[in-house]
C-alpha atoms as a PDB file:
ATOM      1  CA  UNK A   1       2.930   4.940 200.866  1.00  0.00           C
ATOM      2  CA  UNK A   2       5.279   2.490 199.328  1.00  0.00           C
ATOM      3  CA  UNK A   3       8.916   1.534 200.605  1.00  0.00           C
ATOM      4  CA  UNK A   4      10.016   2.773 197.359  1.00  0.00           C
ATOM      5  CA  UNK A   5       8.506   6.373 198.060  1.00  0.00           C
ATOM      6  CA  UNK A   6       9.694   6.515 201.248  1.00  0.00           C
ATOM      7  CA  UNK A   7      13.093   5.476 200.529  1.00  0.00           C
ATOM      8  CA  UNK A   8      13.111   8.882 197.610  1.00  0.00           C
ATOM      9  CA  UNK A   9      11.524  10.701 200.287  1.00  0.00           C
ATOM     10  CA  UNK A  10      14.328   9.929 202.667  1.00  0.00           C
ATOM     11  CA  UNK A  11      17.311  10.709 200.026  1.00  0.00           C
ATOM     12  CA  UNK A  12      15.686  13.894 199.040  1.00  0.00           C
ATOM     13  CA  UNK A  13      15.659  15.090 202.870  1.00  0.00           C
ATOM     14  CA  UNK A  14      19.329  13.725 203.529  1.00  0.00           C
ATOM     15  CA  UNK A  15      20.676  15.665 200.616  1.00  0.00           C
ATOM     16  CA  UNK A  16      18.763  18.934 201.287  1.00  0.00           C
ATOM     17  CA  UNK A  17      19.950  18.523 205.172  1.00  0.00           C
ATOM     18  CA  UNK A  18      23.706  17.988 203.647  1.00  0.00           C
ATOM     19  CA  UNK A  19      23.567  21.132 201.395  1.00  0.00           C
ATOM     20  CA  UNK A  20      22.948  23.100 204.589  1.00  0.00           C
ATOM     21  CA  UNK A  21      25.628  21.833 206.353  1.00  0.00           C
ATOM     22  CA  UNK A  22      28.031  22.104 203.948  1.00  0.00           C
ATOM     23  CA  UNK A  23      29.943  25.478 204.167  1.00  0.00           C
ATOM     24  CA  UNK A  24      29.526  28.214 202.315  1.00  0.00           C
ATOM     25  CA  UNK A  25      31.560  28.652 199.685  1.00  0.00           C
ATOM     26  CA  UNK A  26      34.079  32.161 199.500  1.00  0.00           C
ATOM     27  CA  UNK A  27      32.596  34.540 197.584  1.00  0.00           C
ATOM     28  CA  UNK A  28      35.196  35.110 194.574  1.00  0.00           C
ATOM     29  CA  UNK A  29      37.772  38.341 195.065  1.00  0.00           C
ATOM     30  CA  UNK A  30      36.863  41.550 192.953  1.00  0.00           C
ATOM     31  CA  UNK A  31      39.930  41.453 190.478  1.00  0.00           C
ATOM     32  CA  UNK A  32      40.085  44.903 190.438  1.00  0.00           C
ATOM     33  CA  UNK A  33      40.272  45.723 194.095  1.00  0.00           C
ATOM     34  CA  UNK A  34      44.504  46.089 195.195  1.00  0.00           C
ATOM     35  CA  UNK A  35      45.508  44.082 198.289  1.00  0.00           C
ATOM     36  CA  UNK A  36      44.592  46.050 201.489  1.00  0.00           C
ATOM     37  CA  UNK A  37      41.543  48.046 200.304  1.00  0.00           C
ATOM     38  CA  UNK A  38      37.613  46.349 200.516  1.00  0.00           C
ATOM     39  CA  UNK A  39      35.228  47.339 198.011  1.00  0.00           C
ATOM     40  CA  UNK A  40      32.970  49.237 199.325  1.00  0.00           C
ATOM     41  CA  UNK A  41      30.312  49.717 196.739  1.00  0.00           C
ATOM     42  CA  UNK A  42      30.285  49.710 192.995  1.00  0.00           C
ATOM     43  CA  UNK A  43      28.955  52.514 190.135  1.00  0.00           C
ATOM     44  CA  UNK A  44      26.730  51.127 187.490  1.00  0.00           C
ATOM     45  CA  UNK A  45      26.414  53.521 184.788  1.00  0.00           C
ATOM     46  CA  UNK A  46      23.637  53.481 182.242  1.00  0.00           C
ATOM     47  CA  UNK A  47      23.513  55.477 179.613  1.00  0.00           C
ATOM     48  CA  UNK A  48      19.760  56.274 178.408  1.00  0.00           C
ATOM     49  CA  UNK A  49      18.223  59.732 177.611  1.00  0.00           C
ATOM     50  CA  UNK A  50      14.961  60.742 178.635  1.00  0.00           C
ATOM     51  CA  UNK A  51      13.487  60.443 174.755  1.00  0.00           C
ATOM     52  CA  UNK A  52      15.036  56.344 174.666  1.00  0.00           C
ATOM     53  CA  UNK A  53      13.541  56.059 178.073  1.00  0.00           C
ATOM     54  CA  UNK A  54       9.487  57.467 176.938  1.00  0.00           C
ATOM     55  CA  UNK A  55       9.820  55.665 173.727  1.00  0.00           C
ATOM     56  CA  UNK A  56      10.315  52.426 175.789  1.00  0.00           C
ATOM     57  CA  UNK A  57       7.332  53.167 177.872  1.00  0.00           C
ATOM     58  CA  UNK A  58       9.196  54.451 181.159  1.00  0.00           C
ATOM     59  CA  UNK A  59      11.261  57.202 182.450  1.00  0.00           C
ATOM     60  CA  UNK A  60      14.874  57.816 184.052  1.00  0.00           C
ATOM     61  CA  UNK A  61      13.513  58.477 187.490  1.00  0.00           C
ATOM     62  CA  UNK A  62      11.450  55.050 186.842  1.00  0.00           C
ATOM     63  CA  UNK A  63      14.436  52.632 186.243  1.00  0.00           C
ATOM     64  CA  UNK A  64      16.198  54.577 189.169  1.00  0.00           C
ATOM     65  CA  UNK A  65      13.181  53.414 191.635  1.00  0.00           C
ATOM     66  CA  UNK A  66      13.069  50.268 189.863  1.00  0.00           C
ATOM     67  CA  UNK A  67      17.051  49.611 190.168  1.00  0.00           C
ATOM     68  CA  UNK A  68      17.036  50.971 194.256  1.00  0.00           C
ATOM     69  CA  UNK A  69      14.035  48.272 194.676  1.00  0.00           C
ATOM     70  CA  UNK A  70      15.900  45.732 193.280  1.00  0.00           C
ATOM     71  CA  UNK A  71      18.784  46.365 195.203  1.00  0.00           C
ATOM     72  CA  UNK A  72      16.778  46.660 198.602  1.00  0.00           C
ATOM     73  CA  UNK A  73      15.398  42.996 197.241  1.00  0.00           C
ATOM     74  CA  UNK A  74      18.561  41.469 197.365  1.00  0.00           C
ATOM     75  CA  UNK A  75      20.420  43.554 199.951  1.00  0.00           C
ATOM     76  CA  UNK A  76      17.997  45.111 202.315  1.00  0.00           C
ATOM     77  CA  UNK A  77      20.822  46.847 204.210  1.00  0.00           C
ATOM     78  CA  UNK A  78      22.547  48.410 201.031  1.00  0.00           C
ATOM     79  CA  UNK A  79      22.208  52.572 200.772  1.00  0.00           C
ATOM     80  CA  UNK A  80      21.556  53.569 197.221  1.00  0.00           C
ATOM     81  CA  UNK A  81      22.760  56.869 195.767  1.00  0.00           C
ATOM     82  CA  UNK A  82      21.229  57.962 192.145  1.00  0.00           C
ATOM     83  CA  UNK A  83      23.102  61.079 190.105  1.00  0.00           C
ATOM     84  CA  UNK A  84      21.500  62.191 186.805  1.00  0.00           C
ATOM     85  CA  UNK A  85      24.414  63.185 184.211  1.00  0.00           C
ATOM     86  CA  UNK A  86      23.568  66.198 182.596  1.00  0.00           C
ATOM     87  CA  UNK A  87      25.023  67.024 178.733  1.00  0.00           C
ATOM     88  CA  UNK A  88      24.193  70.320 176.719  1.00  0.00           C
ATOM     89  CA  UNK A  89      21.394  70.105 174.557  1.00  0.00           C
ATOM     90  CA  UNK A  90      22.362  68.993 171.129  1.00  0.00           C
ATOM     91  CA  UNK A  91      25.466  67.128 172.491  1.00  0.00           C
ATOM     92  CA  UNK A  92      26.616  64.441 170.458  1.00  0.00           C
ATOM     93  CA  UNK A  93      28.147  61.226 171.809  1.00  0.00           C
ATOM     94  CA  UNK A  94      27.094  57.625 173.099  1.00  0.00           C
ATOM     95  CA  UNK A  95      25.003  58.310 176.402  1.00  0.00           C
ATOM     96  CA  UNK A  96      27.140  56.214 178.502  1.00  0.00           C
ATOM     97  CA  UNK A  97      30.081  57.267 177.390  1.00  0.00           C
ATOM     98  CA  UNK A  98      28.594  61.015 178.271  1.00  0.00           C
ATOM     99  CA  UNK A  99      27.587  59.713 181.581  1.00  0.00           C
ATOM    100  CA  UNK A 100      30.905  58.170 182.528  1.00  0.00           C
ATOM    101  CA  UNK A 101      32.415  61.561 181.887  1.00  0.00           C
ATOM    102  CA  UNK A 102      30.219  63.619 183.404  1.00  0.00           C
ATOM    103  CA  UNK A 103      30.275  61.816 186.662  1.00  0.00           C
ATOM    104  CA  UNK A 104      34.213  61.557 186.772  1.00  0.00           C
ATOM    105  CA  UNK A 105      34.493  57.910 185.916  1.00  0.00           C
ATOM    106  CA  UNK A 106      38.351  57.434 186.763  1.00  0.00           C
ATOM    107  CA  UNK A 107      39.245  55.294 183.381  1.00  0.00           C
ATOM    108  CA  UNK A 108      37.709  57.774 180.892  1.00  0.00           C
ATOM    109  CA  UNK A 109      39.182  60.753 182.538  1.00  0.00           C
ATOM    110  CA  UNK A 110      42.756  59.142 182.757  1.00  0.00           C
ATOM    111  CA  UNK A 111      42.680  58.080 179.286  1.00  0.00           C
ATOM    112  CA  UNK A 112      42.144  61.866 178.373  1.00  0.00           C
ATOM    113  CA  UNK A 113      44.064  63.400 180.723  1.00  0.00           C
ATOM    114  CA  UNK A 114      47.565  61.331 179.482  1.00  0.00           C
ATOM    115  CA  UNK A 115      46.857  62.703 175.710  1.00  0.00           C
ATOM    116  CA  UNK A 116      46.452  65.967 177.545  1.00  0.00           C
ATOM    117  CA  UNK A 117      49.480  65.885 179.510  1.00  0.00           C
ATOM    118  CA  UNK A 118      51.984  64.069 177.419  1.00  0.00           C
ATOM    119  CA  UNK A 119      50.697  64.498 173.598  1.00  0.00           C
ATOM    120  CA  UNK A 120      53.433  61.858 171.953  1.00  0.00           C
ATOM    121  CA  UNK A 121      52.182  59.227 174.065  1.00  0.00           C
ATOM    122  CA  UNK A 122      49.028  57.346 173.097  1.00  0.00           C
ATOM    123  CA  UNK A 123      47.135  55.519 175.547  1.00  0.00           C
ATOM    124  CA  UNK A 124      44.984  52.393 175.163  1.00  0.00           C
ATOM    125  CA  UNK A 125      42.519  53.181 172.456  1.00  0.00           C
ATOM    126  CA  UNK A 126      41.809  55.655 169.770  1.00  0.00           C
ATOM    127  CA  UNK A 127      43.923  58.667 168.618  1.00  0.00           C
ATOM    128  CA  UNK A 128      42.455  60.723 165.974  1.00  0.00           C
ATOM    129  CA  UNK A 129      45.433  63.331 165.701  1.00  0.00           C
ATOM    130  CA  UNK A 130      44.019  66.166 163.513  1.00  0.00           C
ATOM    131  CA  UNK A 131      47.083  67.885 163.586  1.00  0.00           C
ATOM    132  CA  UNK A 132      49.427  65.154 162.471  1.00  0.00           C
ATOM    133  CA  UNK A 133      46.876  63.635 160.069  1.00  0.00           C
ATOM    134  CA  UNK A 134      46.780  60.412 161.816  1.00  0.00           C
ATOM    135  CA  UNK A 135      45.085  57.891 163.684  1.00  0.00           C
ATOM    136  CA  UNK A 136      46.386  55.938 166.252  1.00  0.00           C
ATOM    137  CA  UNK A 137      44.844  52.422 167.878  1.00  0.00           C
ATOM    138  CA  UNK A 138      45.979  50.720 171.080  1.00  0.00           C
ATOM    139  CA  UNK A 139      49.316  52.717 170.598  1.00  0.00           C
ATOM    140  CA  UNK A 140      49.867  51.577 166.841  1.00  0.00           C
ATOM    141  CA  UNK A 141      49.791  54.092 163.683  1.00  0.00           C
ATOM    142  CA  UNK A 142      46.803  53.034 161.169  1.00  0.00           C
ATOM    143  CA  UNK A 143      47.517  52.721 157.808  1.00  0.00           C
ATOM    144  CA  UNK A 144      44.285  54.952 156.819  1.00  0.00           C
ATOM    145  CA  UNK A 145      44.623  56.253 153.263  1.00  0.00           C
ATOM    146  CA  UNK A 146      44.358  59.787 152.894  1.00  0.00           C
ATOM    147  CA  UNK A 147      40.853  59.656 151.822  1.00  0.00           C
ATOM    148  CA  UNK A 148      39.996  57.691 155.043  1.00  0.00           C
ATOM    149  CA  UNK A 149      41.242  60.008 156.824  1.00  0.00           C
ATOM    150  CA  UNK A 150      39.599  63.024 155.676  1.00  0.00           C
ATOM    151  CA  UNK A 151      36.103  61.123 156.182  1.00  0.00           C
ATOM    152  CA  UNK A 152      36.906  59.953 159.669  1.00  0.00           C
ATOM    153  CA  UNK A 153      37.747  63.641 160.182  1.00  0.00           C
ATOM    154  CA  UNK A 154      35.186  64.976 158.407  1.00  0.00           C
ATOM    155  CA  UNK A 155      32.682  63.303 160.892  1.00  0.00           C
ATOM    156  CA  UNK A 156      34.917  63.798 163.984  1.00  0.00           C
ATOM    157  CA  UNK A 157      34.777  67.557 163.626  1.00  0.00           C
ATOM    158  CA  UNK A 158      31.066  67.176 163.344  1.00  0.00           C
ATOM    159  CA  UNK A 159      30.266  65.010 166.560  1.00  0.00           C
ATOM    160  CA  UNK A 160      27.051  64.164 166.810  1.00  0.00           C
ATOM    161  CA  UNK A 161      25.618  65.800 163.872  1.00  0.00           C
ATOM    162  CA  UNK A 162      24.444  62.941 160.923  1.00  0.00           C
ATOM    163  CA  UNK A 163      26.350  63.273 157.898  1.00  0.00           C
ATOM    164  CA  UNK A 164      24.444  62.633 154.502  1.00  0.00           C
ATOM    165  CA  UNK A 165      26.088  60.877 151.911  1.00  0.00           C
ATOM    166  CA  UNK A 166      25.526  63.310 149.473  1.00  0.00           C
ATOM    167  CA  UNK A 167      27.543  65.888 151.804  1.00  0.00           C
ATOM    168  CA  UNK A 168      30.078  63.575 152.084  1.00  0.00           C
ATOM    169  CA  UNK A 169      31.039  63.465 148.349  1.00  0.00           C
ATOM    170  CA  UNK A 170      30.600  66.955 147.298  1.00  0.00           C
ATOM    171  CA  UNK A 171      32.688  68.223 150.268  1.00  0.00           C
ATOM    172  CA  UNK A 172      35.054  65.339 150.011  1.00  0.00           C
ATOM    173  CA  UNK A 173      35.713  64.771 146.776  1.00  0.00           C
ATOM    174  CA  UNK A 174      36.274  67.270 144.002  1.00  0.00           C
ATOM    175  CA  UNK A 175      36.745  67.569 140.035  1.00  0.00           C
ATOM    176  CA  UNK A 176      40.874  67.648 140.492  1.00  0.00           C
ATOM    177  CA  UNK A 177      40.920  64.521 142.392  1.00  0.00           C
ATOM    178  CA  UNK A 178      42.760  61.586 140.314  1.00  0.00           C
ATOM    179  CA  UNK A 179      39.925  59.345 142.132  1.00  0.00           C
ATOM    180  CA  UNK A 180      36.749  59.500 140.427  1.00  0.00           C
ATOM    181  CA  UNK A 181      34.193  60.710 142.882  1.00  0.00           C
ATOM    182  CA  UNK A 182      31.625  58.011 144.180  1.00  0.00           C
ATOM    183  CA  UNK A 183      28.047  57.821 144.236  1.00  0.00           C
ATOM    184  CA  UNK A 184      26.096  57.647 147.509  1.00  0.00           C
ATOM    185  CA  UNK A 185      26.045  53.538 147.156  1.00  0.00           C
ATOM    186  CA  UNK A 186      29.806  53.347 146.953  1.00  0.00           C
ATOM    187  CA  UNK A 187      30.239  55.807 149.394  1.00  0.00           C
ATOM    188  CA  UNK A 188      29.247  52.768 151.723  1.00  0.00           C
ATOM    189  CA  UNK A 189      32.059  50.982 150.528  1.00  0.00           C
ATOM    190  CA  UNK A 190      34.684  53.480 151.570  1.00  0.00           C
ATOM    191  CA  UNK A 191      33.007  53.501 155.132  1.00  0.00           C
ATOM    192  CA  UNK A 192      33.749  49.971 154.989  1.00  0.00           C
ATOM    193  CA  UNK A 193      37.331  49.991 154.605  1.00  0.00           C
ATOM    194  CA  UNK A 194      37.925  52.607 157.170  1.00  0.00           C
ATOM    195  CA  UNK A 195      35.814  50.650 159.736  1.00  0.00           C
ATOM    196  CA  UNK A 196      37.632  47.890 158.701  1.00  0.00           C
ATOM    197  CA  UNK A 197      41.257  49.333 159.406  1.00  0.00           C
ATOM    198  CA  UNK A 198      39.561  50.713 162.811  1.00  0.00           C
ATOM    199  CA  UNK A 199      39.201  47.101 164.286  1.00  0.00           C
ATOM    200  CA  UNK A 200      37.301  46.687 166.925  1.00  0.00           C
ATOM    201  CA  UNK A 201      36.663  50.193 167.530  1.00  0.00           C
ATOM    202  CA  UNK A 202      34.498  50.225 163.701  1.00  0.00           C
ATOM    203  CA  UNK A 203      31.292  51.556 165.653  1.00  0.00           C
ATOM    204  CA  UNK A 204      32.747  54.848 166.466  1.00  0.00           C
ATOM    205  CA  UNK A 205      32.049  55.276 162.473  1.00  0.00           C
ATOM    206  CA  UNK A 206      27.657  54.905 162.924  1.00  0.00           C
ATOM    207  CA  UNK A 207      25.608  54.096 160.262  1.00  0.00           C
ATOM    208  CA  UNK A 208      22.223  56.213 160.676  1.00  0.00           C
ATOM    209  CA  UNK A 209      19.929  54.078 158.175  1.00  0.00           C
ATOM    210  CA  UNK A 210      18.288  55.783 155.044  1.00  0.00           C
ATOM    211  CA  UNK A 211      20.462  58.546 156.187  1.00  0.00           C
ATOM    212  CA  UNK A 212      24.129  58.857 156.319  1.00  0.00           C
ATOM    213  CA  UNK A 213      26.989  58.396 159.206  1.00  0.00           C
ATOM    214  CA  UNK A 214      28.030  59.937 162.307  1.00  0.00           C
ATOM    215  CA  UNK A 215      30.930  60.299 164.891  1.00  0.00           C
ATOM    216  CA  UNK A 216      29.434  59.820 168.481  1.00  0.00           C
ATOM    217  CA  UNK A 217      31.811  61.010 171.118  1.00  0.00           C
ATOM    218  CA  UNK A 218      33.351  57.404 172.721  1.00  0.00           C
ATOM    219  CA  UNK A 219      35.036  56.786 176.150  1.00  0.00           C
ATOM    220  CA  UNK A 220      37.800  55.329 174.213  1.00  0.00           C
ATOM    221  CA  UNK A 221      38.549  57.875 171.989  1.00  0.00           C
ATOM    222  CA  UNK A 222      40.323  60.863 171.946  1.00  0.00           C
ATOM    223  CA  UNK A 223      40.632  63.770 169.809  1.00  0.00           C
ATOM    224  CA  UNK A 224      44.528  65.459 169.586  1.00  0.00           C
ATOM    225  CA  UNK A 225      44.131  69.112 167.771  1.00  0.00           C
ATOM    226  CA  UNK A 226      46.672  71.836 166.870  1.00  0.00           C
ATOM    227  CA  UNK A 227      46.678  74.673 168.727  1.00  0.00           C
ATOM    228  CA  UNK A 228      45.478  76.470 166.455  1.00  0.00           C
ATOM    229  CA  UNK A 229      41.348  75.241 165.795  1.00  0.00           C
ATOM    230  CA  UNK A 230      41.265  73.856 162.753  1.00  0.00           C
ATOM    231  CA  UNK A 231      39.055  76.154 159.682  1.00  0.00           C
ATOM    232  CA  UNK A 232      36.902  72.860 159.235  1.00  0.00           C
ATOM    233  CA  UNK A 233      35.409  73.354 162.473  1.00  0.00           C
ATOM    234  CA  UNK A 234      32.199  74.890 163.091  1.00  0.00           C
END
C-alpha cells in the first residue's frame, strides 16, 4: 500500500474517531410543549377509509402494523396505541378532518366549541353563518356576492353529497333573476371567484371531475345556523 493510501486511510479513521467524541448535539425543544410539562408522546392522525386503503393495495389494520413496526424500528422501547375513528355511513367530510373529530383532537373541538359558546366571535378560520348570510375568514367578513353565497350554501347544506352543475343552475338561478343564468361551462367560472375570495381555504369548494362540486366537512370550518333549521335542508 502506498504512503498516499495510508495517509487517506489515516484521516478517514481520525475523523470518524472525532465524530464520536464529539457530543451529542440537544435534540431541538417541541415548540408546542409550555415550560414545565415533557411531551410524552405524540398523535398522528391519518385520514384514509377502508375503500382508499383496498384501492391502494392494503388495508387500515395493514398501515397500523406497518406504522407500530416502524416505530418499534426506531424506538424499540416506545408503546404504540392504534384507535379506528368511526363516521356514519354516507358521512361527508375530509377523512382526517373526521378522524381528528372523532378522536377529540383538542384544536378542532376548541375551534367549534368558541362558535358554540360565544356566536359573535369568530375564531381562526371559516364562518359560514347561514343565518346572517355571511361568511367569515380568519375573523374578517368576505365580500361574497349574493350569488356566491347562495352556492357556497347551497353545497354546505349538502355536505358530502356531489352537486351537478346542472342542479346548480336550475335551483340557483331562475327566469326573474336580472343575471342571465349560466351554462354548465360558466358555472365553473363562478366557482372560481368564490374560491378565489375564500383564500387559502378555496378547497373546501371540491371539484369532483366530469361531475360537479362538493362541500366536505373541514377541521377549519364551521357552520353558524339559526335556530330555527333552515327549509333548504334535507
Amino acid at each position: 500500500m502506498s504512503l498516499a493510501h495510508i495517509d487517506t486511510a489515516r484521516s478517514i479513521q481520525a475523523a470518524r474517531l472525532e465524530r464520536q467524541a464529539a457530543p451529542t448535539p440537544a435534540a431541538p425543544r417541541i415548540r408546542a410543549v409550555p415550560d414545565g410539562t415533557q411531551a410524552r408522546g405524540f398523535v398522528l392522525y391519518v385520514g384514509i377509509d377502508e375503500a382508499t386503503a383496498a384501492a391502494a393495495g392494503t388495508s387500515l389494520s395493514r398501515i397500523v402494523e406497518a406504522l407500530k413496526t416502524l416505530t418499534g424500528t426506531i424506538a424499540p422501547t416506545a408503546e404504540t396505541h392504534a384507535a379506528v375513528a368511526l363516521a356514519p355511513a354516507g358521512a361527508g367530510g375530509r377523512d382526517v378532518d373526521v378522524v381528528r373529530l372523532a378522536l377529540q383532537d383538542p384544536t378542532a373541538l376548541a375551534r367549534h366549541r368558541t362558535v358554540a359558546e360565544n356566536p359573535d366571535r369568530a375564531p381562526g378560520g371559516v364562518v359560514v353563518d347561514i343565518s346572517r348570510k355571511r361568511v367569515i375568514l380568519d375573523g374578517e367578513t368576505a365580500a361574497l356576492t349574493y350569488k356566491e353565497f347562495e352556492l357556497l350554501q347551497y353545497l354546505v347544506l349538502r355536505e358530502g353529497r356531489t352537486i351537478e352543475r346542472a342542479e346548480l343552475i336550475a335551483k340557483l338561478w331562475n327566469a326573474s333573476d336580472e343575471e342571465d343564468a349560466p351554462n354548465e361551462r360558466t358555472i365553473d367560472v363562478h366557482v372560481r371567484r368564490l374560491r378565489a375570495k375564500l383564500g387559502r381555504y378555496e378547497d373546501i369548494v371540491r371539484t369532483v371531475r366530469g361531475v360537479g362540486y362538493r362541500f366536505d366537512r373541514h377541521a377549519d370550518v364551521s357552520i353558524r345556523q339559526s335556530s330555527t333549521p333552515s327549509p333548504d335542508v334535507f
